[in-house]
Protein backbone atom coordinates (compact mmCIF):
# COMPACT_ATOMS: atom_id res chain seq x y z
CA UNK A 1 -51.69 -65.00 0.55
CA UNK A 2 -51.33 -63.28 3.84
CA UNK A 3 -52.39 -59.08 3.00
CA UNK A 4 -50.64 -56.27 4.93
CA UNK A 5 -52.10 -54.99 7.56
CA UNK A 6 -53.78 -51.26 7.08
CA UNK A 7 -52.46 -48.99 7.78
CA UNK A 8 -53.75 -45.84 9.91
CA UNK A 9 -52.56 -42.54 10.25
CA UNK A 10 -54.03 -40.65 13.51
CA UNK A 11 -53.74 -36.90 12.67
CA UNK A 12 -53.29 -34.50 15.84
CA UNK A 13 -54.72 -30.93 14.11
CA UNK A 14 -54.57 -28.47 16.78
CA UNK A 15 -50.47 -26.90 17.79
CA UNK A 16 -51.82 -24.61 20.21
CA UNK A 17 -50.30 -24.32 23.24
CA UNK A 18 -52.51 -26.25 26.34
CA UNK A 19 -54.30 -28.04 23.54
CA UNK A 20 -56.37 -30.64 24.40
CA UNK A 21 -56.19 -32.78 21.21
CA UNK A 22 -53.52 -35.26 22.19
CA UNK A 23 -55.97 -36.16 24.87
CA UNK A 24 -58.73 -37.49 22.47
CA UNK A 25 -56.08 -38.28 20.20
CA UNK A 26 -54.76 -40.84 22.83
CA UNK A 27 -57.78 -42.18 23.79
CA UNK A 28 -59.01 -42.59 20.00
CA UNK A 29 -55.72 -44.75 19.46
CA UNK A 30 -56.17 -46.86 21.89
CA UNK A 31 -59.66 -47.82 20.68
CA UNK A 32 -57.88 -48.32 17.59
CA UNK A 33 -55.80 -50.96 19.39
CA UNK A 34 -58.38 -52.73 20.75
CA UNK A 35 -60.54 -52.71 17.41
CA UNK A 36 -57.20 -54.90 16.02
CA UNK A 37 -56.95 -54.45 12.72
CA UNK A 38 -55.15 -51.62 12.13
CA UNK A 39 -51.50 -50.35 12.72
CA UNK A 40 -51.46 -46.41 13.74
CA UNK A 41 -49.12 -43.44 13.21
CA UNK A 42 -49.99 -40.50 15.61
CA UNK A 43 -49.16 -37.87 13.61
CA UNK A 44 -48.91 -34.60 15.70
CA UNK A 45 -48.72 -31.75 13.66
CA UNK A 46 -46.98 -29.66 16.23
CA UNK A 47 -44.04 -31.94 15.27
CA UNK A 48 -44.06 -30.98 12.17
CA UNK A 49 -44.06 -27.45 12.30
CA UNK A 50 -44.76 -26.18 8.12
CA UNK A 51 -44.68 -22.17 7.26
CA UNK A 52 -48.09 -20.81 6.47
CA UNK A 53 -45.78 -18.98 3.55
CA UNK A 54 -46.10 -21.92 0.68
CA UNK A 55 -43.72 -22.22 -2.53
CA UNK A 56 -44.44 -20.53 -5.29
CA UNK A 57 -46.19 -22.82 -8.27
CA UNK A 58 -43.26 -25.31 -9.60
CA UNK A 59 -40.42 -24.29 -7.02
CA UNK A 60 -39.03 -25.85 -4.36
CA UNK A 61 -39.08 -24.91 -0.60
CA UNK A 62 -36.18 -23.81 1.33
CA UNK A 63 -34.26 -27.36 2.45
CA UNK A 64 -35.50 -26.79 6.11
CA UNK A 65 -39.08 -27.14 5.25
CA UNK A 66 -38.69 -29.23 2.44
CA UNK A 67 -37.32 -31.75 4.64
CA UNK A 68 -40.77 -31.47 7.25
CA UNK A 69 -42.99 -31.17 4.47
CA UNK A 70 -41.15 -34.75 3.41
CA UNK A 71 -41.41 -36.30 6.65
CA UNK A 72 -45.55 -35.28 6.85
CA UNK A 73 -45.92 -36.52 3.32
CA UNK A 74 -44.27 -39.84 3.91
CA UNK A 75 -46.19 -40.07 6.95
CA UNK A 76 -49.32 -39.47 5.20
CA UNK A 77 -48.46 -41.54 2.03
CA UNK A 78 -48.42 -44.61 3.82
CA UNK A 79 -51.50 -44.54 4.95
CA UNK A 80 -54.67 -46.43 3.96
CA UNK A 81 -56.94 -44.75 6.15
CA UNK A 82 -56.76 -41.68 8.18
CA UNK A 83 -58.55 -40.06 11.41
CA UNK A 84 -58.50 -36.44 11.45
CA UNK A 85 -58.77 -35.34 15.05
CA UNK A 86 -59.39 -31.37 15.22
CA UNK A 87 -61.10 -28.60 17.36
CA UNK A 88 -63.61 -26.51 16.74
CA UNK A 89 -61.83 -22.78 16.24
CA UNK A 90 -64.06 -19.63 15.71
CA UNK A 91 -66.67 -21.84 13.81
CA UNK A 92 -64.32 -23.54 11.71
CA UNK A 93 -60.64 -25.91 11.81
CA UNK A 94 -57.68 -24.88 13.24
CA UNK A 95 -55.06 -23.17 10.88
CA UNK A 96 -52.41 -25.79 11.38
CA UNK A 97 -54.70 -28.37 10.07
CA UNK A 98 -55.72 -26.47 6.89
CA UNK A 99 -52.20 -25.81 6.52
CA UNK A 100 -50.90 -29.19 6.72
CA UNK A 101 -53.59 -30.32 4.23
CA UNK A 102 -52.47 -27.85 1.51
CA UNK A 103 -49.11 -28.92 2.04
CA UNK A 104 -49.61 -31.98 0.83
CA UNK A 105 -52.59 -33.47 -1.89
CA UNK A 106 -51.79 -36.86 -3.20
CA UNK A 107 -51.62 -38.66 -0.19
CA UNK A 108 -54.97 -38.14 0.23
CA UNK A 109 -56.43 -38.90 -2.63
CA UNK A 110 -58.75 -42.26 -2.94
CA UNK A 111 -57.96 -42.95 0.95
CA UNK A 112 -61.05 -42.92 3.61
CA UNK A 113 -60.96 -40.54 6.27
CA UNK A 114 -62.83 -40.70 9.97
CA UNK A 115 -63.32 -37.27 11.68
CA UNK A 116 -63.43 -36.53 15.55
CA UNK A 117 -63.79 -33.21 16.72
CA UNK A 118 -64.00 -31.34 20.19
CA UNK A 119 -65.15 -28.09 21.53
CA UNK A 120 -68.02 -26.28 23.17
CA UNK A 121 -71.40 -26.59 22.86
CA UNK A 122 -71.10 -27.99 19.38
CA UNK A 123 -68.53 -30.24 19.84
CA UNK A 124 -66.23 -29.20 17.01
CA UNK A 125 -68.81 -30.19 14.24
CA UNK A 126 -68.37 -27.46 12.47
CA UNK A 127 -64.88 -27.77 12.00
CA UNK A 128 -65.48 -31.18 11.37
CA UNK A 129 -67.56 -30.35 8.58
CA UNK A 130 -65.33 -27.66 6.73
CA UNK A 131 -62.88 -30.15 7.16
CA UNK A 132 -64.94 -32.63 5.37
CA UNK A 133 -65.52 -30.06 2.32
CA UNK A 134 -61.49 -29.52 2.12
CA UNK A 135 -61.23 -33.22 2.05
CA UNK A 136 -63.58 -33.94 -0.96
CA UNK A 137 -61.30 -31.14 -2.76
CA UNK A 138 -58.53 -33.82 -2.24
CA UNK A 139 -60.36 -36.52 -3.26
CA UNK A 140 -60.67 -38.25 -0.21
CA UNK A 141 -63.86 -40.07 1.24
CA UNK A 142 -64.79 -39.35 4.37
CA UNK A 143 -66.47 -41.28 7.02
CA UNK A 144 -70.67 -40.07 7.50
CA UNK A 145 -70.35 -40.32 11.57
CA UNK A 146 -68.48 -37.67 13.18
CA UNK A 147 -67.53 -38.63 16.68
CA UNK A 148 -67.53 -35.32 18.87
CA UNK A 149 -66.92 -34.35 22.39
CA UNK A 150 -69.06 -31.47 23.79
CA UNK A 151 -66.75 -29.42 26.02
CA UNK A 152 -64.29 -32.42 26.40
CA UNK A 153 -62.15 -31.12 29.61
CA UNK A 154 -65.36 -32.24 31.41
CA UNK A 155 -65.91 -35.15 29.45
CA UNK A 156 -62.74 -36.76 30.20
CA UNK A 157 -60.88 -37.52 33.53
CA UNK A 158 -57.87 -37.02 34.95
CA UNK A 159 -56.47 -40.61 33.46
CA UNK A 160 -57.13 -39.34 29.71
CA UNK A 161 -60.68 -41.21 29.48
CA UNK A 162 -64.18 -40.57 29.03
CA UNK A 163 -65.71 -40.37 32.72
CA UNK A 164 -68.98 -42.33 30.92
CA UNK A 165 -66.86 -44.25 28.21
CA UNK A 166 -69.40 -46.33 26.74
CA UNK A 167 -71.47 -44.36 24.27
CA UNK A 168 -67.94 -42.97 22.92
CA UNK A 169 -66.52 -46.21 22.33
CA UNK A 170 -69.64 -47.10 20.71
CA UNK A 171 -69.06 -44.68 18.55
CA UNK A 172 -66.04 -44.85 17.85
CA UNK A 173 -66.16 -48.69 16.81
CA UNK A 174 -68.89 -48.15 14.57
CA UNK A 175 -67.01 -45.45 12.78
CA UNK A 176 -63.57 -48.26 12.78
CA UNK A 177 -66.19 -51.02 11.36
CA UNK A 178 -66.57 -48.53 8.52
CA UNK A 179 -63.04 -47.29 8.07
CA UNK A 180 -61.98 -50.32 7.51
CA UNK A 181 -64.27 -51.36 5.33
CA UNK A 182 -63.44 -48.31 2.75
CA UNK A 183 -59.94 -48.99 3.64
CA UNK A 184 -59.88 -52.33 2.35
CA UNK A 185 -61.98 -51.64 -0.74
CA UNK A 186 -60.39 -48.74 -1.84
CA UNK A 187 -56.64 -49.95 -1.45
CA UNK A 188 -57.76 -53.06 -3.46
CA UNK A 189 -59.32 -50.83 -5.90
CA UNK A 190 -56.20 -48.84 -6.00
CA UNK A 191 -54.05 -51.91 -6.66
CA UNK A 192 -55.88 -52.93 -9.12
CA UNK A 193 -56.30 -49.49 -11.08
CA UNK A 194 -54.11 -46.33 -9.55
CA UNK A 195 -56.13 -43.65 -9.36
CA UNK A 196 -56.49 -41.26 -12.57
CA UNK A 197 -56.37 -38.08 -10.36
């Protein structure tokens, strides 16, 4: 019996404008790619612009956002892993991220999720880290390693890369070799016994 492939959903967190996450966000998929055994979904939140206003408890959004907050949960849904690719704002993650993740829940939920953060001297690990608390909250399992990049617009080059690529893509397999390996087991654990949450 030939099993589907997993599935990988590559979350862009920061909308600001001048960002710098579709930068790591790029290079992270394409380490994806050459790791082989996952398909990916960049999901950029700034294309999926949701109001920070959210529905009152058992009604439904106006059709305009109900139809984004459909497309980002469909996205999210069919996803057996996730990596969460965010900045480090003010100590913390950016408000488009926290807002995507409380506009949605279930798709979440029993799924393993990989974190890479950028920023200054700390490299976006605090963000990183409340991230990881809002995540357990959904019932998610996140990844122990945390690749980050320490002030990444002199980290990376003008073609998108790391200028000293080798300790990142180190990195960055070791955290795949795991994802994958929670992927696996916990979509075969879902199959055989949905999740009571």
């Amino acid at each position: 019996m030939t099993q589907t492939p997993l599935h990988l959903a590559l979350v862009v967190g920061s909308v600001r404008e001048g960002r710098f996450g579709p930068t790591v966000a790029n290079w992270f998929a394409e380490q994806v790619a050459q790791y082989g055994r996952f398909t990916t979904d960049v999901v950029d939140l700034a294309e999926l612009p949701l109001p920070v206003v959210l529905p009152a408890f058992g009604s439904d959004p106006a059709p305009e956002v109900a139809a984004v907050a459909a497309r980002l949960s469909g996205r999210l849904a069919a996803a057996d892993a996730f990596v969460v690719v965010t900045p480090e704002y003010n100590h913390s993650l950016p408000a488009s991220l926290k807002n995507a993740l409380d506009w949605s829940d279930a798709e979440w939920r029993a799924k393993p999720v990989a974190l890479v953060s950028y920023g200054g001297r700390s490299g976006g690990i605090r963000a990183a880290e409340h991230t990881r608390q809002i995540l357990a909250a959904l019932e998610a399992v996140t990844v122990r390693e945390v690749l980050t990049f320490q002030f990444p617009r002199e980290v990376f080059g003008e073609d998108g890369r790391p200028k000293d690529p080798e300790g990142y893509a180190s990195t960055a397999k070791e955290i795949l070799r795991e994802l994958e390996w929670l992927a696996s087991t916990l979509r075969e654990g879902r199959g055989r016994r949905p999740h009571a949450g």
